[in-house]
N, C-alpha and C. Protein backbone atom coordinates (compact mmCIF):
# COMPACT_ATOMS: atom_id res chain seq x y z
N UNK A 1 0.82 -1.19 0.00
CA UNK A 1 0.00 0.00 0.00
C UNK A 1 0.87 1.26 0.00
N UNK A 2 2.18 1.15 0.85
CA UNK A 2 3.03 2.57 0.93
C UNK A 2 3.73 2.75 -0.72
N UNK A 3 4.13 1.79 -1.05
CA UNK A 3 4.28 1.42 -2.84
C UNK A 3 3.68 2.42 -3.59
N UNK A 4 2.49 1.93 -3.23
CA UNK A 4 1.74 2.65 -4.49
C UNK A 4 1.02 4.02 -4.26
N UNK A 5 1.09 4.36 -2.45
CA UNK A 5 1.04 5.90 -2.92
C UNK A 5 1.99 6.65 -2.87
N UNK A 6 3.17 5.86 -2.59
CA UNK A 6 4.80 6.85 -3.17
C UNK A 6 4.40 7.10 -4.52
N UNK A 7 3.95 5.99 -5.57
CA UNK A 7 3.90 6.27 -6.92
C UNK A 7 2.75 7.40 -7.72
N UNK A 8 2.08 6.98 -7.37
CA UNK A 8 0.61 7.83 -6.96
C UNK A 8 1.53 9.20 -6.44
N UNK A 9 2.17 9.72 -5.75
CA UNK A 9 2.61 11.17 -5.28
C UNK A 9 3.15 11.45 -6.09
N UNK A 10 4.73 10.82 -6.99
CA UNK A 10 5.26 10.65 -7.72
C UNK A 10 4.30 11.10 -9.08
N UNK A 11 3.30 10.61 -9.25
CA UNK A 11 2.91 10.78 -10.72
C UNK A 11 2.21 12.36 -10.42
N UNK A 12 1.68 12.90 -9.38
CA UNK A 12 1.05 13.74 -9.16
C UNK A 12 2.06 14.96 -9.11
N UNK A 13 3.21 14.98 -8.57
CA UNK A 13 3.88 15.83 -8.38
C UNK A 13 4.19 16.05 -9.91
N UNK A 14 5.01 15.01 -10.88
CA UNK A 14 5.37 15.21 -11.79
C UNK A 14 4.65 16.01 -12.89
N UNK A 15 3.08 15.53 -12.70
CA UNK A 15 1.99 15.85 -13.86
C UNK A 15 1.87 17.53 -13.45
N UNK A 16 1.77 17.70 -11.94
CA UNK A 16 1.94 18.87 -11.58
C UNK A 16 2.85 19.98 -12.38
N UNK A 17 4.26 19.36 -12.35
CA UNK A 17 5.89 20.19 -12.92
C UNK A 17 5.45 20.23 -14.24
N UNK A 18 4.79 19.06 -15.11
CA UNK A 18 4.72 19.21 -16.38
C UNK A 18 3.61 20.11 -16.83
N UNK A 19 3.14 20.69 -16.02
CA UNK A 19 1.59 21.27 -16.83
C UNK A 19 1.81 22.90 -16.88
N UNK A 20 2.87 23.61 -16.30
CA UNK A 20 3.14 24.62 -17.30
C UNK A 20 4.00 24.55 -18.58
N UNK A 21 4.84 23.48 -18.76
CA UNK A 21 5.40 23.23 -20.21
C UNK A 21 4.90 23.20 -21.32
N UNK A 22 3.49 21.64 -21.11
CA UNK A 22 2.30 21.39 -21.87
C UNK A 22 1.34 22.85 -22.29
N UNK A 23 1.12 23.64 -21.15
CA UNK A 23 0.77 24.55 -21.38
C UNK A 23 1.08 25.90 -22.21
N UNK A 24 2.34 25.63 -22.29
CA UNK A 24 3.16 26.92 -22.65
C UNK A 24 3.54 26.56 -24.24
N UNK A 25 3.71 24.98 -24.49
CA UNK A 25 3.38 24.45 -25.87
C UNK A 25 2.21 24.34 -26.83
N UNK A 26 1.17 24.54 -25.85
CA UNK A 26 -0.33 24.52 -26.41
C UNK A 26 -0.67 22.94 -26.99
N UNK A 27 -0.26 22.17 -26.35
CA UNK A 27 -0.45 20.41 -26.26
C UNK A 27 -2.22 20.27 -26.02
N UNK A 28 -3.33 19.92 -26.86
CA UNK A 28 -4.71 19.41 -26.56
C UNK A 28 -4.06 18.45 -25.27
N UNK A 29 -4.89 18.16 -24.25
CA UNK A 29 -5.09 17.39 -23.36
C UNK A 29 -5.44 16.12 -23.98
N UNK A 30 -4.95 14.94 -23.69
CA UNK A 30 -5.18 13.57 -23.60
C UNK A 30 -6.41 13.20 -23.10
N UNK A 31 -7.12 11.93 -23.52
CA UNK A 31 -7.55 11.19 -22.40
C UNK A 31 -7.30 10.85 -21.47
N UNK A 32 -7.49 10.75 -20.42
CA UNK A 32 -7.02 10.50 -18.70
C UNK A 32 -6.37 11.60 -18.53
N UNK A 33 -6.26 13.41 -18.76
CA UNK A 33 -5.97 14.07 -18.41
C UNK A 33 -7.08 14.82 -17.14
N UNK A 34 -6.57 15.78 -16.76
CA UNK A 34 -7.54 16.49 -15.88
C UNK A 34 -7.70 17.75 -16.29
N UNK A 35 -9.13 18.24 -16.20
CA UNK A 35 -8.96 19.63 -16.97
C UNK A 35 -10.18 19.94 -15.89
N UNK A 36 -10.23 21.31 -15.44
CA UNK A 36 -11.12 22.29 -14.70
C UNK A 36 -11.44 23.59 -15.21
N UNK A 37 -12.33 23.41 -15.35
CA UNK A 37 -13.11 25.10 -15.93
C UNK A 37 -13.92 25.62 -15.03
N UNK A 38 -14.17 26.81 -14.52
CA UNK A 38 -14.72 27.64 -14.03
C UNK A 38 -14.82 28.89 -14.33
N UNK A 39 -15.46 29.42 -14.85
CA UNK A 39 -15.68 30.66 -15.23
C UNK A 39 -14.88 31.19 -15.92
N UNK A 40 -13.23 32.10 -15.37
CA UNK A 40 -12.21 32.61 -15.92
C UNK A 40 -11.36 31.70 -16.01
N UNK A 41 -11.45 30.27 -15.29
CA UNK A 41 -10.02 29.49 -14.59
C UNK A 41 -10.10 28.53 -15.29
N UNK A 42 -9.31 28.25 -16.08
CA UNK A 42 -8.83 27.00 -17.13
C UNK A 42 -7.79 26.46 -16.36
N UNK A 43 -7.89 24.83 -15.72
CA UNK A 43 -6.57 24.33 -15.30
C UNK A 43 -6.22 22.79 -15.61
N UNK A 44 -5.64 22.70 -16.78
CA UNK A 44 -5.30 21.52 -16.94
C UNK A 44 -4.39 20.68 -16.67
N UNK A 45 -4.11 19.52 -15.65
CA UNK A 45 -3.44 18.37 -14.92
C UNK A 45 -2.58 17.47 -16.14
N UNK A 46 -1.86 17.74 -16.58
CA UNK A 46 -1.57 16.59 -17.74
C UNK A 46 -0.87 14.83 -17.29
N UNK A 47 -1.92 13.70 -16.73
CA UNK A 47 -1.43 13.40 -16.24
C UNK A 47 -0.92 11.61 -16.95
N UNK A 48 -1.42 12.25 -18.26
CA UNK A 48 -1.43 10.89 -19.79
C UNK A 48 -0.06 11.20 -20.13
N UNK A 49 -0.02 12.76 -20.61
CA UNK A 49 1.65 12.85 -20.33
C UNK A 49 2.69 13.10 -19.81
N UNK A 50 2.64 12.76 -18.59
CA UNK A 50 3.61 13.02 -17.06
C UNK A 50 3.64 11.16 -17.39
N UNK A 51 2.63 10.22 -17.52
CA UNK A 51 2.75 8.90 -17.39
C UNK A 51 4.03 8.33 -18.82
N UNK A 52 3.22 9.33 -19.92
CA UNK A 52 4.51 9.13 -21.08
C UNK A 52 5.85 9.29 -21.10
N UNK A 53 5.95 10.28 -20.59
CA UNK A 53 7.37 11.21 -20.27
C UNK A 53 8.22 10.21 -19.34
N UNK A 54 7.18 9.55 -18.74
CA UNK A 54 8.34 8.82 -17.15
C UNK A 54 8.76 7.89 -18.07
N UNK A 55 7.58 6.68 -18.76
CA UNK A 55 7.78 5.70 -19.03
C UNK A 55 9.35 6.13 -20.20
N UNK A 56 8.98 7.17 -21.09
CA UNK A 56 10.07 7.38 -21.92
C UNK A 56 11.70 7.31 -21.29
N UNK A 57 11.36 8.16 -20.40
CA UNK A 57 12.60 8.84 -19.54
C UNK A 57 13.65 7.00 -18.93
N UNK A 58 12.09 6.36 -18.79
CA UNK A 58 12.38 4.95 -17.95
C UNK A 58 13.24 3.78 -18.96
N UNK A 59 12.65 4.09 -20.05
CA UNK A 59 13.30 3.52 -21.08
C UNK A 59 14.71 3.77 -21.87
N UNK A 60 14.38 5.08 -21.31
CA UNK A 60 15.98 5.62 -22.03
C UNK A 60 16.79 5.34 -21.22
N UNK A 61 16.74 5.46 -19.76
CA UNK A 61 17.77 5.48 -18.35
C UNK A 61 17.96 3.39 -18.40
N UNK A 62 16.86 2.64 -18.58
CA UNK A 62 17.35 1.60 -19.03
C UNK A 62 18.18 1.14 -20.03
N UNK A 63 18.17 1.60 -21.54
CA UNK A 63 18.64 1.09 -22.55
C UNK A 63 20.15 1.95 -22.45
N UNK A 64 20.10 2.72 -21.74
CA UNK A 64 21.55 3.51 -21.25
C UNK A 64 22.37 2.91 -20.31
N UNK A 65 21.88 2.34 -19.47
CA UNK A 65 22.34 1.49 -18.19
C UNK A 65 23.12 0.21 -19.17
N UNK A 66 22.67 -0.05 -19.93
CA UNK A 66 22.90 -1.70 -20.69
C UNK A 66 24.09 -1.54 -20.90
């Protein structure tokens, strides 16, 4: 259970760091993203690609390790 909400924080923090980048690129939101509207307040969570980015990042830091 402590596993998986290290990972779970982990993905949250990250999707967090990534969503002024996404933003600042003008990236449409994914499926399984999070998006909030309210009136003036547009806030979108990008958290399809915070999951891409790791897995990428995970793959490269592996095939580098070899």
């Amino acid at each position: 259970m402590r596993h998986l909400l290290f990972i779970l924080g982990i993905v949250i923090v990250g999707a967090a760091a990534l969503a002024p980048a996404i933003a600042y690129i003008g990236l449409d939101p994914l499926p399984g993203d999070f998006a909030i509207n309210q009136g003036n307040l547009h806030v979108a969570v990008p958290v399809t690609y915070s999951l891409c980015a790791s897995m990428g990042l995970g793959l490269f830091y592996y095939f580098m390790k070899r």
